[in-house]
C-alpha atoms as a PDB file:
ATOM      1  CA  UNK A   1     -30.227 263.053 192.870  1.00  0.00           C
ATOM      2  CA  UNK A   2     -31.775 266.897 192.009  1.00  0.00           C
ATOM      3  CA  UNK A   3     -33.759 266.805 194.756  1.00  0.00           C
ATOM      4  CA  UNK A   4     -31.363 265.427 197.387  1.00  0.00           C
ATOM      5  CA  UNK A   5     -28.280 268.010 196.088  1.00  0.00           C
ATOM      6  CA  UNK A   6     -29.952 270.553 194.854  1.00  0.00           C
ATOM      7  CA  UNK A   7     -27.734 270.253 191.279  1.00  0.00           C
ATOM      8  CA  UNK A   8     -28.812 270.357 188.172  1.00  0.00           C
ATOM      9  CA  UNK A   9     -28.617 266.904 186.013  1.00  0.00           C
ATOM     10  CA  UNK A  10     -25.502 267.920 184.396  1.00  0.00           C
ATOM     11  CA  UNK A  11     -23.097 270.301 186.071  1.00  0.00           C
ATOM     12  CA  UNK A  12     -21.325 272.046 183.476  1.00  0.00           C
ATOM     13  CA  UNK A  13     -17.743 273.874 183.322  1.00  0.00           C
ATOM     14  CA  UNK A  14     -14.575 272.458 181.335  1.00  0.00           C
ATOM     15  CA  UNK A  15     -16.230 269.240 181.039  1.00  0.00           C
ATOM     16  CA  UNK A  16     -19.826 268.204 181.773  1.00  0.00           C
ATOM     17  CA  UNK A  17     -20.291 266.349 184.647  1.00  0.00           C
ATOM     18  CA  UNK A  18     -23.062 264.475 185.222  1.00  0.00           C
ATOM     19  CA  UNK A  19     -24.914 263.932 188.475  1.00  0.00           C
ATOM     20  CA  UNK A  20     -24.284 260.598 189.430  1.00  0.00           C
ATOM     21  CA  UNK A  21     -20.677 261.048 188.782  1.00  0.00           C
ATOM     22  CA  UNK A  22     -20.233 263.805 191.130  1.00  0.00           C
ATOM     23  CA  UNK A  23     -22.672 261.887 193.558  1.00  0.00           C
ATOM     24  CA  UNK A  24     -20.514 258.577 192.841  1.00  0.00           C
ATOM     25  CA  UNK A  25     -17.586 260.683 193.984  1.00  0.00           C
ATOM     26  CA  UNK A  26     -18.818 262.317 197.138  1.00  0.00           C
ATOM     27  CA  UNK A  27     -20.220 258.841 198.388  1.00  0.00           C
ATOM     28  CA  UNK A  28     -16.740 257.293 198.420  1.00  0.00           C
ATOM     29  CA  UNK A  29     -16.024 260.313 200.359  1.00  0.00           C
ATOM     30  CA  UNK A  30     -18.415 259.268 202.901  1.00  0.00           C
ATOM     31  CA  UNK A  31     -19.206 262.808 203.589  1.00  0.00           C
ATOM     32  CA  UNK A  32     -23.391 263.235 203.210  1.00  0.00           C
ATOM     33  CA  UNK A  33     -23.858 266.944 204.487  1.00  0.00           C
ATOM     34  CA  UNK A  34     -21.621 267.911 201.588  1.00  0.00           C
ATOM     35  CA  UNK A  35     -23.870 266.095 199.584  1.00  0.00           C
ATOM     36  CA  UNK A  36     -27.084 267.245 200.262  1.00  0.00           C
ATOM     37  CA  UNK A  37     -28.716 270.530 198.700  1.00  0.00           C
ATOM     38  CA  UNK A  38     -26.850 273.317 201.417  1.00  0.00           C
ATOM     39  CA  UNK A  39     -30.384 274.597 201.190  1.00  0.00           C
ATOM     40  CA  UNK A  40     -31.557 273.105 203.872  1.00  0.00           C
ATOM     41  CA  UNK A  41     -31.821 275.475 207.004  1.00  0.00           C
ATOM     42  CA  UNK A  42     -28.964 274.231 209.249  1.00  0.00           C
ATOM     43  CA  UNK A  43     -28.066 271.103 207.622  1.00  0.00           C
ATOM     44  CA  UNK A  44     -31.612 269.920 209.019  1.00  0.00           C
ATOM     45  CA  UNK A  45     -32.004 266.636 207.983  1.00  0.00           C
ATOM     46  CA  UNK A  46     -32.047 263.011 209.195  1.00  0.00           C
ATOM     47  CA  UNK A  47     -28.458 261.505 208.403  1.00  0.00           C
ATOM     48  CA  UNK A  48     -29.709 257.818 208.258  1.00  0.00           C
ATOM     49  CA  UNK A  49     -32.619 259.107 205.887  1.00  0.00           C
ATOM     50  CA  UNK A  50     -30.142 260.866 203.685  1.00  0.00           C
ATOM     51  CA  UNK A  51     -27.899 258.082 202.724  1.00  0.00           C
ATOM     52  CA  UNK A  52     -30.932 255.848 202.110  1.00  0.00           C
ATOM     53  CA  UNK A  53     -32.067 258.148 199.565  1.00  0.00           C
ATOM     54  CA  UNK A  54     -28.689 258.428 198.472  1.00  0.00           C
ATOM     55  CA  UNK A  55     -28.708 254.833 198.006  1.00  0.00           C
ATOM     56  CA  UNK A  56     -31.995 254.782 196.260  1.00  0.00           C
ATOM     57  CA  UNK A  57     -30.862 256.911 193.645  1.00  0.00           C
ATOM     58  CA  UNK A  58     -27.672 255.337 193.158  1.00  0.00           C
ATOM     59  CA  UNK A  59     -29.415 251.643 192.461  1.00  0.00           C
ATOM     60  CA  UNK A  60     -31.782 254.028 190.167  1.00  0.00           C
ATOM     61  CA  UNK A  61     -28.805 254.937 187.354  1.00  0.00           C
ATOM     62  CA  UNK A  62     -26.793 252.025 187.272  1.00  0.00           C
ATOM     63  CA  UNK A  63     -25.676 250.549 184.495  1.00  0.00           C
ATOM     64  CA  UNK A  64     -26.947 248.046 184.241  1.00  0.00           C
ATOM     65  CA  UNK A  65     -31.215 247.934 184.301  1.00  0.00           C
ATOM     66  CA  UNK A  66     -31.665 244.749 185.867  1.00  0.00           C
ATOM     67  CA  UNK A  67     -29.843 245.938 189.085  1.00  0.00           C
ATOM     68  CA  UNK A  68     -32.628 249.238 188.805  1.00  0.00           C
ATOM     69  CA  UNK A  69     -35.030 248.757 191.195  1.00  0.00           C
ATOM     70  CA  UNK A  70     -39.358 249.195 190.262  1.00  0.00           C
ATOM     71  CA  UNK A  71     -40.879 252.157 191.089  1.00  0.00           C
ATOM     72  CA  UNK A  72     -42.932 250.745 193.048  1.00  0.00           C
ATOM     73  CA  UNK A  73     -39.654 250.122 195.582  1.00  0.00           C
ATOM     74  CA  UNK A  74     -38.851 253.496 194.866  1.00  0.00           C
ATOM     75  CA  UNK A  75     -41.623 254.586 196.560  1.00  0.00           C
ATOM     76  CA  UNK A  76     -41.281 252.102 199.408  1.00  0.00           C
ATOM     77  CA  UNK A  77     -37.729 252.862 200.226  1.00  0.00           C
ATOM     78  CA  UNK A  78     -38.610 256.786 199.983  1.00  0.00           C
ATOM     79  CA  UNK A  79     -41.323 256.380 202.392  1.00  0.00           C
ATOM     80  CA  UNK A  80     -38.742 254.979 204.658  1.00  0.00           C
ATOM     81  CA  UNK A  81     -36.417 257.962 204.111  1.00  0.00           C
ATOM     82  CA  UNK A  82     -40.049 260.440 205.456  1.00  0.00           C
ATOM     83  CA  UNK A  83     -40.638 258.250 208.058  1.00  0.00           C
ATOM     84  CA  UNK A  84     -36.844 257.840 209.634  1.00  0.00           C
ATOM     85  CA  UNK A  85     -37.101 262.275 208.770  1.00  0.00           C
ATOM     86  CA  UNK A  86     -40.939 262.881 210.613  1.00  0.00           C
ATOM     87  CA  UNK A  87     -39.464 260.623 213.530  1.00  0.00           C
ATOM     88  CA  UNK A  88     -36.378 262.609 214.184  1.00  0.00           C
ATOM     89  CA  UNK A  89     -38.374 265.343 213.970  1.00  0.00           C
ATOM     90  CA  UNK A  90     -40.729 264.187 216.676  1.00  0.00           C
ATOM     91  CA  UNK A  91     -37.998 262.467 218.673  1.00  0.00           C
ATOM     92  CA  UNK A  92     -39.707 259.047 217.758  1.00  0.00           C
ATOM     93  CA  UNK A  93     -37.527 255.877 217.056  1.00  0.00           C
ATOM     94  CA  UNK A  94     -38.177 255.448 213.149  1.00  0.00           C
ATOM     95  CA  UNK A  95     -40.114 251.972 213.687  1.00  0.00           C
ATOM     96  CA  UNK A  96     -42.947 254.081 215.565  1.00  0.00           C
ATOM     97  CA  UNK A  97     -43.707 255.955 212.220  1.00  0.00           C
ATOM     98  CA  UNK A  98     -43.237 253.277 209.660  1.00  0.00           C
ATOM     99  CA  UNK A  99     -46.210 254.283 207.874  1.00  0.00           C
ATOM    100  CA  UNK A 100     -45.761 257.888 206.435  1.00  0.00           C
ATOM    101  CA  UNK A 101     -48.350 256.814 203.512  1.00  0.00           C
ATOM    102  CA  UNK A 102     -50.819 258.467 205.734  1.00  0.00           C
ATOM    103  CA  UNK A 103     -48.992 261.819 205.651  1.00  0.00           C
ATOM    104  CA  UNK A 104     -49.475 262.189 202.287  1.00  0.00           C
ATOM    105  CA  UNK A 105     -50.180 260.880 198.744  1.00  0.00           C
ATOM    106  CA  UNK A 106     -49.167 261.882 195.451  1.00  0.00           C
ATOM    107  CA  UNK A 107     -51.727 261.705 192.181  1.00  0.00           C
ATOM    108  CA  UNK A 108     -49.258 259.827 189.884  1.00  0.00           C
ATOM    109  CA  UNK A 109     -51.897 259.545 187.258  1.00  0.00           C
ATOM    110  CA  UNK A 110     -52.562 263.372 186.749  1.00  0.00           C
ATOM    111  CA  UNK A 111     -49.185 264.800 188.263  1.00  0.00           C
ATOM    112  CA  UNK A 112     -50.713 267.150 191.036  1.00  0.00           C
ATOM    113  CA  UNK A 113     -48.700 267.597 193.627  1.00  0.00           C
ATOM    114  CA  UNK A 114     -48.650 266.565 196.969  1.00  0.00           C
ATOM    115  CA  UNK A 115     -51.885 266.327 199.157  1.00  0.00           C
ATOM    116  CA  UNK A 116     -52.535 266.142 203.053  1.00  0.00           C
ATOM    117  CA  UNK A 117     -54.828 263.401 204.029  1.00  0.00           C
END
C-alpha cells in the first residue's frame, strides 16, 4: 500500500491512521487516481493494473490470515499488474504480454534490487 500511495504506514495527525484504513476508505469511494502516489507524472498509470494491486494489498492485511494470500500469489498477481502496465504502454491488449517475468527478476534471497534480463 506504500508503494501504490506513496504514504507512509501510519499517517499521523490527531489520531494515527493506518494505511489500510485510509486505503479501506478511498476504495469504497471508488476513486483510484486519488489513491495512487500523485507522484506519478500525469496520473500515468494503467487503471485496471491499479485496482488489481489495490486488491492485492487489501487481501494482504486482512484480518483474518487464512483469507492472506502466499507470496508466491503475490508475485503472480503483481506480475499481472506489470504486464496489464508494459501493454498499455505499448498499446498491446494485456493477454499479448502475460509474461513480464522476462522483464525482470528480483534476488529475494540476497535483497538486490531489480535486474534486466
Amino acid at each position: 500500500m506504500e508503494l501504490i500511495t506513496g504514504r507512509p504506514a501510519i499517517m499521523r495527525s490527531t489520531e494515527n491512521v493506518h494505511i489500510s484504513q485510509w486505503v479501506n476508505t478511498m476504495v469504497a469511494h471508488g476513486d483510484i487516481r486519488s489513491m495512487v502516489d500523485p507522484r506519478l507524472p500525469n496520473g500515468d498509470f494503467d487503471l485496471n493494473s491499479a485496482w488489481k494491486a489495490v486488491e492485492v494489498s487489501m487481501t494482504c492485511v486482512s484480518e483474518n490470515p487464512l483469507n492472506r494470500p502466499t507470496m508466491s500469489q503475490v508475485v503472480i498477481d503483481l506480475k499481472e499488474c506489470l504486464a496489464t502496465e508494459l501493454a498499455q504502454r505499448r498499446g498491446d491488449s494485456v493477454t499479448e504480454s502475460n509474461d513480464s517475468s522476462s522483464i525482470f527478476t528480483i534476488n529475494v534471497t540476497t535483497g538486490t534490487s531489480p535486474s534486466a534480463r
